[in-house]
N, C-alpha and C. Protein backbone atom coordinates (compact mmCIF):
# COMPACT_ATOMS: atom_id res chain seq x y z
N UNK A 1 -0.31 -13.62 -10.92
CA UNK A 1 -1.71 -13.69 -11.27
C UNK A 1 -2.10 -12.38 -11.93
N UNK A 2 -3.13 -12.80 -12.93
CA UNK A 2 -3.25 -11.26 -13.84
C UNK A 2 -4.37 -11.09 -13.43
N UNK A 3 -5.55 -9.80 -12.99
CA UNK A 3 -6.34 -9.76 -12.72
C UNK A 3 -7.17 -8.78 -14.24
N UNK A 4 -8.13 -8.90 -14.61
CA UNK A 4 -8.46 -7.79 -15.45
C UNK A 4 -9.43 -6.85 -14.35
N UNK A 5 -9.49 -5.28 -14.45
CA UNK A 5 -10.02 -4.42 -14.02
C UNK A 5 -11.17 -4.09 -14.65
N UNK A 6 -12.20 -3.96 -13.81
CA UNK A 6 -13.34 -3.81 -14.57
C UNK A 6 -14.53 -2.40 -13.99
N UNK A 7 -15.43 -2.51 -14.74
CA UNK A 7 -16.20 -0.93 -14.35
C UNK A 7 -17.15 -1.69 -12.88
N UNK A 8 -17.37 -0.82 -11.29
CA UNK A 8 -17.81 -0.93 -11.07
C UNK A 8 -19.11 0.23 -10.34
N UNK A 9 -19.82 0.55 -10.67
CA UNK A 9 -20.60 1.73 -10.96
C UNK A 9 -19.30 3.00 -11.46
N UNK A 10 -19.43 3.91 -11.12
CA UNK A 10 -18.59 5.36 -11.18
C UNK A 10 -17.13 4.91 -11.13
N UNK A 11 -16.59 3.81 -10.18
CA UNK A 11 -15.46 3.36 -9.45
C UNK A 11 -14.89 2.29 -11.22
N UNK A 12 -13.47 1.55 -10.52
CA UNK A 12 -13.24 1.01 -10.92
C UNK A 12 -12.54 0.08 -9.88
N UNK A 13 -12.48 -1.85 -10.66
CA UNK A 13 -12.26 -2.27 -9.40
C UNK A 13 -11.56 -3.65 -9.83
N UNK A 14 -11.33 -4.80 -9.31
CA UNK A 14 -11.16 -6.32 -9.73
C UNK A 14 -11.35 -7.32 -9.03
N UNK A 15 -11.84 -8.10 -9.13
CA UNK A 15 -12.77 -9.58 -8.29
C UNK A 15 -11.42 -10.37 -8.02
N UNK A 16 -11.55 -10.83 -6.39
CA UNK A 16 -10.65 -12.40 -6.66
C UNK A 16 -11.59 -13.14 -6.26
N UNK A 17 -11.04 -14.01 -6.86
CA UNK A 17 -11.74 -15.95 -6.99
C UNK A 17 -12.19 -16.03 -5.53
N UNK A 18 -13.16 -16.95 -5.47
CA UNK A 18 -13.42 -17.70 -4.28
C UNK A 18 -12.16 -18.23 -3.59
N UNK A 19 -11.84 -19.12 -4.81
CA UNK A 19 -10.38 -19.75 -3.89
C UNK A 19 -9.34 -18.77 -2.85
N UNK A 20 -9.13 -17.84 -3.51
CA UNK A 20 -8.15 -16.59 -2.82
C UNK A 20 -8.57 -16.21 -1.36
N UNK A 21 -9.67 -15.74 -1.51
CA UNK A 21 -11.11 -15.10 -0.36
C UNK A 21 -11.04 -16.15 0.87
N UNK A 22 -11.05 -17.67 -0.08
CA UNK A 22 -10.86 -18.67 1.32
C UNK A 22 -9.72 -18.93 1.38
N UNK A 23 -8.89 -18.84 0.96
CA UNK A 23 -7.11 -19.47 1.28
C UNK A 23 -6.53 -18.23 2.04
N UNK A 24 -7.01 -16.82 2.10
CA UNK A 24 -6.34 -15.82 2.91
C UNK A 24 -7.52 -15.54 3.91
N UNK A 25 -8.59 -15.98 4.30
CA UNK A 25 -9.70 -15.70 5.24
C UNK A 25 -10.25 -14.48 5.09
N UNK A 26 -10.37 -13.71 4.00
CA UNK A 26 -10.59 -12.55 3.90
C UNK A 26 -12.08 -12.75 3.96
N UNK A 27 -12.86 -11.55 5.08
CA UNK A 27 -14.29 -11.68 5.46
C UNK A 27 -14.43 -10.89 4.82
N UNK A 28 -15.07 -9.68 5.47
CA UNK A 28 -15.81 -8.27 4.56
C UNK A 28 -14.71 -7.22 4.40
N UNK A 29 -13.20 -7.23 4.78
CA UNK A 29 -12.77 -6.14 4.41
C UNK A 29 -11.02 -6.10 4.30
N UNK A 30 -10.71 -5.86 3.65
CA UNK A 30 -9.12 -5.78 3.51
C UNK A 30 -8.49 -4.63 3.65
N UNK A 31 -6.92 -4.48 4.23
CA UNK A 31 -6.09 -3.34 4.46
C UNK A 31 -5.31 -3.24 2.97
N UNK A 32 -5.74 -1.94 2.48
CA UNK A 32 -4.97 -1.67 1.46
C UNK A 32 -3.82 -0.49 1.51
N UNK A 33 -1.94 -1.42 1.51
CA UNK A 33 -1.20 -0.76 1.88
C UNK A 33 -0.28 -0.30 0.53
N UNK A 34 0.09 0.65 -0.01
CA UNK A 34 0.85 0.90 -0.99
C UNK A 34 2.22 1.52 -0.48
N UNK A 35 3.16 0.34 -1.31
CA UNK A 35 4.68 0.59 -0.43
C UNK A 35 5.48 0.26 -1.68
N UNK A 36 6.13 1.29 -2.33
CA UNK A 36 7.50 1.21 -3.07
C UNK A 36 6.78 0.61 -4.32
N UNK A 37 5.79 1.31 -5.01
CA UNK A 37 5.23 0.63 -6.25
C UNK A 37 4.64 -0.19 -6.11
N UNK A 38 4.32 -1.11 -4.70
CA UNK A 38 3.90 -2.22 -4.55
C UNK A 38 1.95 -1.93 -3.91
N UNK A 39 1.16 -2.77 -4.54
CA UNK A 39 -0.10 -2.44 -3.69
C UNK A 39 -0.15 -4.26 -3.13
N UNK A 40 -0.97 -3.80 -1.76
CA UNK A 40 -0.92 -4.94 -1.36
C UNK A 40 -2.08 -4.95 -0.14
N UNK A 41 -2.53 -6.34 -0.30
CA UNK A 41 -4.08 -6.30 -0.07
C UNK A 41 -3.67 -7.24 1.79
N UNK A 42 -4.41 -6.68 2.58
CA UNK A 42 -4.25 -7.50 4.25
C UNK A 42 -5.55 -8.03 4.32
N UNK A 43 -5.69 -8.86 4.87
CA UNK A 43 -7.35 -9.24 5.26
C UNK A 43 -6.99 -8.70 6.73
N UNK A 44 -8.42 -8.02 7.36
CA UNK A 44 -8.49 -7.67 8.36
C UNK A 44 -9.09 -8.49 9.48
N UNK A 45 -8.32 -8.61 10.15
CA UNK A 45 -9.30 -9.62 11.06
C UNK A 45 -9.73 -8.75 12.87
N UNK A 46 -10.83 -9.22 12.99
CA UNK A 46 -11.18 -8.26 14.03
C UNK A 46 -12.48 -9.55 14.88
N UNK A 47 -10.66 -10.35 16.01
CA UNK A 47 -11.54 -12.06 16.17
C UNK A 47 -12.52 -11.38 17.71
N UNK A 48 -12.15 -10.21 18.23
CA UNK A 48 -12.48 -9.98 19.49
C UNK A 48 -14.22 -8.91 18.93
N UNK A 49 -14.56 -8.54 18.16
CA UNK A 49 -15.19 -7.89 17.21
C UNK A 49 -16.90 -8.61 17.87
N UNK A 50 -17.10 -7.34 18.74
CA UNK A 50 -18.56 -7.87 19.39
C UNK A 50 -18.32 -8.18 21.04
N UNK A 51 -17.50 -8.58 21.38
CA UNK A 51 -16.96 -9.14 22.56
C UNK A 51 -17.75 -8.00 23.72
N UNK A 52 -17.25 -6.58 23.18
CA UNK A 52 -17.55 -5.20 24.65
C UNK A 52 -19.55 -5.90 24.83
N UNK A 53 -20.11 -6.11 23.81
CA UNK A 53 -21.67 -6.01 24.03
C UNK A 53 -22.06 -7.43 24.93
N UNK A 54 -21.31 -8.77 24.55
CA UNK A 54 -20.88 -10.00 25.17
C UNK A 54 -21.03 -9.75 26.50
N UNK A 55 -19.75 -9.19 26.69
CA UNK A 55 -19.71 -9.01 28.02
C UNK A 55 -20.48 -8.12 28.74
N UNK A 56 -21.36 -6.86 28.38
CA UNK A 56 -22.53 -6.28 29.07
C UNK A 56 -22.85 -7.49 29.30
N UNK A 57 -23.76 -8.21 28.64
CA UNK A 57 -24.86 -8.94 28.56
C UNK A 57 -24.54 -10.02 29.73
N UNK A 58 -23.40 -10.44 29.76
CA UNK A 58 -23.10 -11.21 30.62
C UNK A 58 -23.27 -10.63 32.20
N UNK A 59 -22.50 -9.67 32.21
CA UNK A 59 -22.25 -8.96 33.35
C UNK A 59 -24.21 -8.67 33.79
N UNK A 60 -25.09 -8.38 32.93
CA UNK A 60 -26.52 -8.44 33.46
C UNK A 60 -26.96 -9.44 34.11
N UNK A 61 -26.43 -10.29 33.54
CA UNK A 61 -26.92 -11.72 33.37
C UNK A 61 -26.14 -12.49 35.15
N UNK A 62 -25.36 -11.72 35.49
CA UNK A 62 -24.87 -11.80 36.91
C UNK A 62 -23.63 -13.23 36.68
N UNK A 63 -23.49 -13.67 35.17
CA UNK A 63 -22.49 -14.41 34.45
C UNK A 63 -21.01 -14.41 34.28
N UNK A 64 -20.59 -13.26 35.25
CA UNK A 64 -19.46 -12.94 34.37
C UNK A 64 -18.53 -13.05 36.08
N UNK A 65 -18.90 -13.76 36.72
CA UNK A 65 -17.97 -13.84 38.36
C UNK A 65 -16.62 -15.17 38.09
N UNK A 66 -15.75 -14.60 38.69
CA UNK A 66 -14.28 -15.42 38.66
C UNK A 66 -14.53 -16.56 38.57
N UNK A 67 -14.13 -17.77 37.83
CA UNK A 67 -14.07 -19.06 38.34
C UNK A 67 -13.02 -19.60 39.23
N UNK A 68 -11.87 -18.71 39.32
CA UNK A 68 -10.92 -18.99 40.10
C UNK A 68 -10.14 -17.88 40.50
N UNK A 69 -9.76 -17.64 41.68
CA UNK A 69 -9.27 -16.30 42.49
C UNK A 69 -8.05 -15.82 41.99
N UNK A 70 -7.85 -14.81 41.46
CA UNK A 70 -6.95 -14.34 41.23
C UNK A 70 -5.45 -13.84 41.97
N UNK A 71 -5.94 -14.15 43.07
CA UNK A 71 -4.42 -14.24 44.08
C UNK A 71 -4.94 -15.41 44.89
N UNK A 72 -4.24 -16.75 44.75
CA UNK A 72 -4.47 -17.57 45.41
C UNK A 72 -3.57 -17.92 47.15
N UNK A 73 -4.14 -18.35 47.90
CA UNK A 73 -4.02 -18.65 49.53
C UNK A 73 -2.49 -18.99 49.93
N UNK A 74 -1.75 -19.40 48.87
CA UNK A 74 -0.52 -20.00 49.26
C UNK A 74 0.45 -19.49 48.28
N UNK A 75 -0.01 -18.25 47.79
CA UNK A 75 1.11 -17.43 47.03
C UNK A 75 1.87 -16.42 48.00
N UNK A 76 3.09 -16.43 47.62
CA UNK A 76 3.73 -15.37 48.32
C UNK A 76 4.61 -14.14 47.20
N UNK A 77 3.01 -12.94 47.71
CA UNK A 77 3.65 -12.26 47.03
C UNK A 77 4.88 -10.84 47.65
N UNK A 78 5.67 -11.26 48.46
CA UNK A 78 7.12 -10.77 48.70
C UNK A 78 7.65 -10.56 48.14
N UNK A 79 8.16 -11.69 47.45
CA UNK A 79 9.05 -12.57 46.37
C UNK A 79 8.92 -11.48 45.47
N UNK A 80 7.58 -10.13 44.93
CA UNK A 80 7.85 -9.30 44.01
C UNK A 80 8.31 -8.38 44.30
N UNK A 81 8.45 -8.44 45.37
CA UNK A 81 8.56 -6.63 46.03
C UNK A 81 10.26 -6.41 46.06
């Protein structure tokens, strides 16, 4: 794919298509890695992104208690030791 480069204020830069943007999920930001002549664009994904404030809110909210016990009644934990 040929891209043409174009002026963007002071910078210089090049657009991809819609199609691209949705076929690689790229949201607001990409990893740009340059390796052996090669440039190469990552979409960043960041799915946990908000989660720490989530969970305050929850934890206020008195929301955030086990649904199920984390060492259950008929485990034997020996067997690790």
């Amino acid at each position: 794919m040929e891209l043409s480069i174009i002026q963007i204020g002071n910078s210089m830069g090049f657009r991809l298509s819609k199609t691209l943007i949705d076929k690689y999920n790229i949201k607001d930001k990409v990893e740009l890695i340059l390796e052996k002549g090669y440039i190469i664009l990552k979409p960043i994904s960041n799915p946990r992104k908000g989660w720490d404030k989530v969970f305050k809110e929850m934890h206020k909210r008195g929301d955030d208690e086990l649904l199920l016990n984390d060492v259950f009644d008929d485990e034997n934990l020996e067997e690790w030791i």
